[in-house]
Protein backbone atom coordinates (compact mmCIF):
# COMPACT_ATOMS: atom_id res chain seq x y z
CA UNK A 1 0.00 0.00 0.00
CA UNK A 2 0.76 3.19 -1.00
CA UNK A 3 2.47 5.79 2.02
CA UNK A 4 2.39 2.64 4.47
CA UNK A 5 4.70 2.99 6.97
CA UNK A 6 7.41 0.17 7.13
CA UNK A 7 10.93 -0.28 8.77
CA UNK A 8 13.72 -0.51 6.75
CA UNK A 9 16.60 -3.09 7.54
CA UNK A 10 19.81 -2.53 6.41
CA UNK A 11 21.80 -5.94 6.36
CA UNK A 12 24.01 -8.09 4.48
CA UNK A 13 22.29 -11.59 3.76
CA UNK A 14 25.24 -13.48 5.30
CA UNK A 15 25.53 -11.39 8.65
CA UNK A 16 24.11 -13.73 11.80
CA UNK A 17 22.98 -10.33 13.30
CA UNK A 18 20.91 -9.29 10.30
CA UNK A 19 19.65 -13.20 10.38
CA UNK A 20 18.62 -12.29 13.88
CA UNK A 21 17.08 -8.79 13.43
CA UNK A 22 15.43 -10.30 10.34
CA UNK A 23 13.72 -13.26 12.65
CA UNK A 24 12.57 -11.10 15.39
CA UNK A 25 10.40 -9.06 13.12
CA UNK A 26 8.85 -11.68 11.74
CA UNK A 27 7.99 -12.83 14.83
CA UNK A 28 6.46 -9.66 16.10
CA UNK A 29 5.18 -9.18 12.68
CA UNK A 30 6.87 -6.08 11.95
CA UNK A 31 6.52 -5.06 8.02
CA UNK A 32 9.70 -4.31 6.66
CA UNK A 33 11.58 -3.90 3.87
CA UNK A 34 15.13 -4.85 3.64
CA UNK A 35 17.60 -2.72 1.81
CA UNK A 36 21.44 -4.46 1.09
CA UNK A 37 24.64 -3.67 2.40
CA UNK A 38 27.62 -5.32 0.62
CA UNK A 39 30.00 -5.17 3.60
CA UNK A 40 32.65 -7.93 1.93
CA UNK A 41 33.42 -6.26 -1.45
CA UNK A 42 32.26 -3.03 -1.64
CA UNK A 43 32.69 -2.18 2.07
CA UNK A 44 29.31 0.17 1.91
CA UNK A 45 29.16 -0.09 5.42
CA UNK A 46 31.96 2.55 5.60
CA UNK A 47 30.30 4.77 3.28
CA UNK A 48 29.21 8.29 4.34
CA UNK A 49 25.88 7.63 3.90
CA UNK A 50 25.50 4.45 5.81
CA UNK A 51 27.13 6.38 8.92
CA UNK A 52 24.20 9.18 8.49
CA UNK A 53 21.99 5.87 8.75
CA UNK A 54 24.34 4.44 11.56
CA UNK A 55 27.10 6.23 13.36
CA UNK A 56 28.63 2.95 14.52
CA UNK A 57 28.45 1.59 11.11
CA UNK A 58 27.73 -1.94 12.14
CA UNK A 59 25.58 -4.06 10.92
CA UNK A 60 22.33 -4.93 10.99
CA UNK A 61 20.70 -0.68 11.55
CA UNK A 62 17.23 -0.48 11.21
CA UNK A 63 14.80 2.42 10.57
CA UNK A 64 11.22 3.09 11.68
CA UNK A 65 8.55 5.63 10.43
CA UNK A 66 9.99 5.60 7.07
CA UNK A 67 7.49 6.26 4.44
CA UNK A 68 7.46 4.60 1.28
């Protein structure tokens, strides 16, 4: 739908914390929408704009109220 409100998950498919992150909103039944962050060969994690998303620039970051 159309301006729903989701969370958006930044991860990297192989990460065990994005696994995690990725099974506890499914659980709760959190829509989401999962955006990817290469953080073997590109390194995006280190990227300016993934540190505007997450200063720590770890993985998995998450963002709520994000209207799509």
């Amino acid at each position: 739908m159309v301006g729903e409100t989701k969370a958006i998950l930044y991860g990297f498919w192989l990460s065990s914390c994005s696994w995690r992150v990725r099974a506890a909103l499914h659980l709760k039944r959190v829509p989401y929408v999962e955006r990817n962050v290469d953080i073997v060969k590109e390194r995006s994690q280190l990227t300016q704009e993934f540190e505007a998303i997450n200063p720590t620039q770890k993985m998995a970051a998450r963002s709520w109220n994000q209207w799509l």
